[in-house]
C-alpha atoms as a PDB file:
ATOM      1  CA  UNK A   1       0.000   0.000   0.000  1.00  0.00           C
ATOM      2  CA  UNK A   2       1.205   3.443  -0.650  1.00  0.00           C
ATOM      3  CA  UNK A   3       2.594   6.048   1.760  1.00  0.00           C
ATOM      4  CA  UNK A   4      -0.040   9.313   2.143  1.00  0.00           C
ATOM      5  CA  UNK A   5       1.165  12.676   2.823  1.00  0.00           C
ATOM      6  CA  UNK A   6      -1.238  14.560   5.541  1.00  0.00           C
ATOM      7  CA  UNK A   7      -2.327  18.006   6.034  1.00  0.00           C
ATOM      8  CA  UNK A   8       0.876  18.357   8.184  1.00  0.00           C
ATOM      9  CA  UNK A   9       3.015  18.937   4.807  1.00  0.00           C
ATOM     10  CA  UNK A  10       4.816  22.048   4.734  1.00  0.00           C
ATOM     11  CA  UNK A  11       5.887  21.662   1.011  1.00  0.00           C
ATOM     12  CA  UNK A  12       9.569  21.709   1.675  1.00  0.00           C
ATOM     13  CA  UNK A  13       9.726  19.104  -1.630  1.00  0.00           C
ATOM     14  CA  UNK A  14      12.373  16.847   0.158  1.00  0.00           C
ATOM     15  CA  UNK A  15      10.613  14.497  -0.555  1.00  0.00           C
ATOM     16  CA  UNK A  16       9.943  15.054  -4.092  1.00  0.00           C
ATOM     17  CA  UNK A  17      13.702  14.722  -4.483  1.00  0.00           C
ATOM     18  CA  UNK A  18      14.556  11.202  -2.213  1.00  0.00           C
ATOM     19  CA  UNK A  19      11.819   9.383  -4.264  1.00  0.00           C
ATOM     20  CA  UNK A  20      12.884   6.792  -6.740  1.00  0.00           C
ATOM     21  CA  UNK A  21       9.921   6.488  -8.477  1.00  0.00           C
ATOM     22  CA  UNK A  22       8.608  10.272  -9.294  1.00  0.00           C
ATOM     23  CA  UNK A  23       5.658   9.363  -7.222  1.00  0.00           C
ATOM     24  CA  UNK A  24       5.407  12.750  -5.673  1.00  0.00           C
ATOM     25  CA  UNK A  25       4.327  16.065  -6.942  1.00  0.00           C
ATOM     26  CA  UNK A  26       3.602  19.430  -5.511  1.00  0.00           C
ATOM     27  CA  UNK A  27      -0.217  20.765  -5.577  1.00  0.00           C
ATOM     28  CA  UNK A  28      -1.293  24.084  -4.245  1.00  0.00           C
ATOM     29  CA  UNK A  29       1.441  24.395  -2.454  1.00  0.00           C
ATOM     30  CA  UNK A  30       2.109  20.686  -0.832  1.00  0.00           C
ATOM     31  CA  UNK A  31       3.137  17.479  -1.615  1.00  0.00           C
ATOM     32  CA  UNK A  32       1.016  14.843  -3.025  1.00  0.00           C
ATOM     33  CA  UNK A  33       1.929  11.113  -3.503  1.00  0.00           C
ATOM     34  CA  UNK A  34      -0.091   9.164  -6.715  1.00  0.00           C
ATOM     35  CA  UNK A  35      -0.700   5.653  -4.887  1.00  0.00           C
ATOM     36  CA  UNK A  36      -0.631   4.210  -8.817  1.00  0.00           C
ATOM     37  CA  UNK A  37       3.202   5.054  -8.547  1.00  0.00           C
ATOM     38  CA  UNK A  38       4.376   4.885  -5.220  1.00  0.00           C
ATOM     39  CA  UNK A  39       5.948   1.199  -4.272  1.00  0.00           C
ATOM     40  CA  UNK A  40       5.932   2.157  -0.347  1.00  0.00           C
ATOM     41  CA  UNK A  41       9.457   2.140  -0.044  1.00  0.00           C
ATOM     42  CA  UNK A  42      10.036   4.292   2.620  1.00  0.00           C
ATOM     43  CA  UNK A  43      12.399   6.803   1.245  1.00  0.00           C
ATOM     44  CA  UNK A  44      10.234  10.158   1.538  1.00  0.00           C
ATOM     45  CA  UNK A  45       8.690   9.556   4.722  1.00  0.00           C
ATOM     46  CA  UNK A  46      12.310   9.850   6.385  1.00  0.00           C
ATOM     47  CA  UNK A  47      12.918  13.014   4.551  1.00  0.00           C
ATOM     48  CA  UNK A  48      10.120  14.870   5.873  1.00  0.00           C
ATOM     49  CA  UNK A  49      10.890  17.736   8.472  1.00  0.00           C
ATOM     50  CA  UNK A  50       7.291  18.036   9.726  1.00  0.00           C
ATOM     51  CA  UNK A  51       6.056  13.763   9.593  1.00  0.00           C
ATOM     52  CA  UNK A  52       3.713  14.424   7.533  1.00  0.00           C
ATOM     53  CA  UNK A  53       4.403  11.127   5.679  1.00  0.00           C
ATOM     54  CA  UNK A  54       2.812   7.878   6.747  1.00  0.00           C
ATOM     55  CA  UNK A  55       1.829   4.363   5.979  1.00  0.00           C
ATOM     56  CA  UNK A  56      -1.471   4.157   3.701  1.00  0.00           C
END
């Protein structure tokens, strides 16, 4: 299951640039993860400054 980013995200795009798989974008001003790419690897959620990152 993918990783979801929450309301917490401050759109700091570190995790735009750990991710392997360009599964994350920015929209309106945060980051968004599209579940159709994202193999739940892990690599953004340890990135993220604020948690805003967690398991699906």
């Amino acid at each position: 299951m993918a990783h979801k980013i929450t309301d917490e995200c401050i759109g700091c795009e570190n995790c735009i640039s750990v991710c392997p798989f360009d599964a994350i974008s920015k929209k309106d001003a945060v980051c968004v993860i599209d579940p159709d790419v994202c193999v739940d690897c892990g690599a953004c959620a340890a990135q993220c400054p604020v948690s805003a990152i967690e398991e699906a």
